[in-house]
Protein backbone atom coordinates (compact mmCIF):
# COMPACT_ATOMS: atom_id res chain seq x y z
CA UNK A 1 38.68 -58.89 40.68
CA UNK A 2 37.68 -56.36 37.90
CA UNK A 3 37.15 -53.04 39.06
CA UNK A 4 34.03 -51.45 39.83
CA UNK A 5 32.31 -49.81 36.55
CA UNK A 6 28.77 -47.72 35.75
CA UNK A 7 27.85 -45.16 38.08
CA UNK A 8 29.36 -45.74 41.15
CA UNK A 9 30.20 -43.09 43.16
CA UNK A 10 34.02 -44.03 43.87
CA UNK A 11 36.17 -46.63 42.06
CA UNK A 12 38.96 -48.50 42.59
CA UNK A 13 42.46 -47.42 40.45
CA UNK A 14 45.93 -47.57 40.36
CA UNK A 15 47.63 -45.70 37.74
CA UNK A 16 51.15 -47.78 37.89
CA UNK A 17 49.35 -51.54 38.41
CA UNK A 18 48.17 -52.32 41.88
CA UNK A 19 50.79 -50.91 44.99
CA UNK A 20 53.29 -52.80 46.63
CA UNK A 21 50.95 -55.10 49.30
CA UNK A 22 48.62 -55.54 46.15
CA UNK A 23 46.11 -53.36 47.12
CA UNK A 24 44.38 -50.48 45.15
CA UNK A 25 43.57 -46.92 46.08
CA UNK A 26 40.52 -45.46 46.45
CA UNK A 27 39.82 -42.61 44.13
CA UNK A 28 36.26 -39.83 44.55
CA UNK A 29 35.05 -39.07 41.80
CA UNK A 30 35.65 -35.80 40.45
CA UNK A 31 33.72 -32.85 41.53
CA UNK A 32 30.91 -31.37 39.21
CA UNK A 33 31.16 -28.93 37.21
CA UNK A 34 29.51 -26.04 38.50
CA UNK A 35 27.44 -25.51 34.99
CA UNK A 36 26.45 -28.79 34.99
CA UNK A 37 23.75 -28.31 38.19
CA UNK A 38 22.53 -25.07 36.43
CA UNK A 39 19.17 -25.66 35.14
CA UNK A 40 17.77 -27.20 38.16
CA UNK A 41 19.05 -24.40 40.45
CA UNK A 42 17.42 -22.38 37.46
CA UNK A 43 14.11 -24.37 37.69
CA UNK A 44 14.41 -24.34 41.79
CA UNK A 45 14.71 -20.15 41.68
CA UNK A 46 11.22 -19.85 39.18
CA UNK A 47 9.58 -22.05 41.44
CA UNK A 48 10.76 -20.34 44.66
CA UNK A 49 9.64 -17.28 43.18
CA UNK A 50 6.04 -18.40 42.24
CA UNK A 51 5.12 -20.08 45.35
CA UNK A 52 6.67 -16.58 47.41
CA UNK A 53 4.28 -14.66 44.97
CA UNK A 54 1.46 -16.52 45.38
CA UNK A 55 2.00 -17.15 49.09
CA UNK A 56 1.37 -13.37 49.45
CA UNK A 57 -2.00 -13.69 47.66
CA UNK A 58 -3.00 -16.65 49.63
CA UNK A 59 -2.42 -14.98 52.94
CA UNK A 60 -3.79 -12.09 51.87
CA UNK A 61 -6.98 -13.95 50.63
CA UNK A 62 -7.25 -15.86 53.51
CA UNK A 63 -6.97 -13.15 56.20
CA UNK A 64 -9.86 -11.19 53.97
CA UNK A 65 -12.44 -14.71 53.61
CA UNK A 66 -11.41 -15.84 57.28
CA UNK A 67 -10.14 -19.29 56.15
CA UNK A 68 -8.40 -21.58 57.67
CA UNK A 69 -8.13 -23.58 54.78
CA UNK A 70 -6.04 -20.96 52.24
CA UNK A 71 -4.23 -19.82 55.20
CA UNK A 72 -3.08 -23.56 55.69
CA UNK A 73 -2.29 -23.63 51.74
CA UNK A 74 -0.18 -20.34 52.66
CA UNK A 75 1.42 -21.91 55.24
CA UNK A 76 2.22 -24.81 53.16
CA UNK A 77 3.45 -23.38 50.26
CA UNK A 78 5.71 -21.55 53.12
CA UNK A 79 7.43 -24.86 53.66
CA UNK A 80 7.70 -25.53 50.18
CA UNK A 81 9.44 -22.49 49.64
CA UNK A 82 11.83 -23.40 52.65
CA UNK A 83 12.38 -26.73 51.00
CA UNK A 84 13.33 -25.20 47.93
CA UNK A 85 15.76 -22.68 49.37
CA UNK A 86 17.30 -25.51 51.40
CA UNK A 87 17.31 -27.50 47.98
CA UNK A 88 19.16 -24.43 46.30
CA UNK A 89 21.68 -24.07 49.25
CA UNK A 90 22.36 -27.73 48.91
CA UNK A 91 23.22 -27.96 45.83
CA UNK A 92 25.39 -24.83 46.03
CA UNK A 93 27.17 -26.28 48.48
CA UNK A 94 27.66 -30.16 47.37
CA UNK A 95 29.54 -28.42 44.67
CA UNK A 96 32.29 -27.48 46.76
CA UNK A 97 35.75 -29.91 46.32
CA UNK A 98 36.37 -32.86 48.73
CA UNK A 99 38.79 -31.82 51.52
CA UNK A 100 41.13 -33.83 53.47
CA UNK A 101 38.39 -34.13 56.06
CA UNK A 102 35.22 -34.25 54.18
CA UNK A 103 36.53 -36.94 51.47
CA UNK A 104 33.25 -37.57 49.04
CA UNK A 105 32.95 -33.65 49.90
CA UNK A 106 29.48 -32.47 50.86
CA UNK A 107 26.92 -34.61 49.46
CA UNK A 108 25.44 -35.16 52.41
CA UNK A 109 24.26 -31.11 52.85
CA UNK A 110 21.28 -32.68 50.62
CA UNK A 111 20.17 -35.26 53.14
CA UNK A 112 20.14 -32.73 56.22
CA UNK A 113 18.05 -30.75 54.02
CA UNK A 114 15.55 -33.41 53.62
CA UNK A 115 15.49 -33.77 56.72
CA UNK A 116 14.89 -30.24 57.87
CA UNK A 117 12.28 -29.73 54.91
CA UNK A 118 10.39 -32.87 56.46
CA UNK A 119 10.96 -31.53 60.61
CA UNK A 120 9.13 -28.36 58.99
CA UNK A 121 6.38 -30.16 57.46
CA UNK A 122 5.70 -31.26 60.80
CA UNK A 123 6.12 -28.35 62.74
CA UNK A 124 3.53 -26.78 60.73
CA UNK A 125 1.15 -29.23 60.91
CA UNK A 126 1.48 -29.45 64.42
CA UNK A 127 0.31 -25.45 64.78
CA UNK A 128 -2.06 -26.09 62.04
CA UNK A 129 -3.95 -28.41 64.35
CA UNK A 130 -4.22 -26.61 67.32
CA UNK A 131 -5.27 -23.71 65.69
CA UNK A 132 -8.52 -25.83 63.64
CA UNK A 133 -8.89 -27.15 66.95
CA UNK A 134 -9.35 -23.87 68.92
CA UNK A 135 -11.64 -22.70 66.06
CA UNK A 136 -13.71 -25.60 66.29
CA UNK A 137 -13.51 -25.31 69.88
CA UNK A 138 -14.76 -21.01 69.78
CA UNK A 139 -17.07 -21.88 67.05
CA UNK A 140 -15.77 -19.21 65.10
CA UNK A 141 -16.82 -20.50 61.51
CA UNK A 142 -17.43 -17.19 60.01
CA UNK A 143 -16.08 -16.82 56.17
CA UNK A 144 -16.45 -14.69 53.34
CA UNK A 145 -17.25 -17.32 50.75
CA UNK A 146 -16.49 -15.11 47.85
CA UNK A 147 -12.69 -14.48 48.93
CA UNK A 148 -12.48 -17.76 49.73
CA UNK A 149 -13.67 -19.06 45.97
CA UNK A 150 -11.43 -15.86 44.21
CA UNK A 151 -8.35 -17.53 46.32
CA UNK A 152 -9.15 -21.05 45.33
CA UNK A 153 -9.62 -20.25 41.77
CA UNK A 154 -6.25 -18.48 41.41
CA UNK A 155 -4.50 -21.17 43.17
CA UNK A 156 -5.91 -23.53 40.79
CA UNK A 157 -5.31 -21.66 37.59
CA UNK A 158 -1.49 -21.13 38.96
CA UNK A 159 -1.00 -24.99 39.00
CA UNK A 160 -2.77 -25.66 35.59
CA UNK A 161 -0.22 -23.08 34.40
CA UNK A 162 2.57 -24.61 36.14
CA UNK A 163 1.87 -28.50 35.25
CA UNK A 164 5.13 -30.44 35.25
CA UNK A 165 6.32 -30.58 31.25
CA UNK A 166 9.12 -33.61 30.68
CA UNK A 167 9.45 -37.02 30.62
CA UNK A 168 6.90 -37.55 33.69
CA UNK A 169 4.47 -35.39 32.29
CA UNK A 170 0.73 -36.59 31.63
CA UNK A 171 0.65 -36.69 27.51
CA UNK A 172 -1.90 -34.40 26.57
């Protein structure tokens, strides 16, 4: 049998030919460098940073034009920035060295982390409803349409200036 090759995540070797039963060891693969993971930390921190920034203006805006809708794009962006920060702690921490316990080390910090940016998602959603619900329920529609539109046309010059730019990106 030929041993594994490509990008698997653990491969088969034997430095002096196969053992004595004719078996081969398994061997992780070294851990990363901690350089190598820099840029997307990098790119996670700017992002974390603009959606905290403009999460202040959006609650801001929406507690001035009574909206439920920019406070729900506050409280989203909220999340995000959760998801991020789990993101960043995640990939600080899959860094770390396998241990005798923890042999592939801790790669799976980033699924947890999914998994508590998605149980977040929902929570939020969850209050999100019942609070549209007991405003359509008090008929309390009252909003200050300019604060709303000064909001809304922030928000959408902040993602026209943050458009992804790489090998995904739209061509222009």
């Amino acid at each position: 049998m030929e041993p594994p090759t490509g990008t698997e995540n653990a491969r088969l070797v034997s430095p002096w030919g196969s053992r004595a039963d004719g078996s081969l060891r398994l061997k992780s693969p070294p851990a990363p460098s901690p350089g190598r993971d820099r840029l997307p930390s990098r790119q996670l921190r700017v992002a974390c940073a603009v959606c905290c920034l403009f999460m202040v203006g959006e609650v801001i805006g929406g507690y001035l034009a009574h909206s439920l809708a920019i406070m729900t794009d506050a409280a989203h962006l909220l999340t995000d920035v959760g998801s991020m920060s789990v993101s960043l702690f995640s990939l600080w921490i899959s860094t770390r060295p396998p241990t005798k316990t923890m042999t592939f080390g801790w790669h799976r910090s980033e699924v947890l982390g999914a998994l508590a940016s998605v149980l977040s998602i929902w929570v939020v959603t969850a209050a999100l409803v019942y609070l549209a619900a007991a405003r359509i329920i008090s008929n309390d529609y009252e909003i200050e349409a300019r604060a709303m539109l000064a909001t809304s046309a922030c928000a959408v010059g902040v993602n026209l200036v943050y458009v992804p730019r790489g090998p995904c990106a739209p061509s222009a």
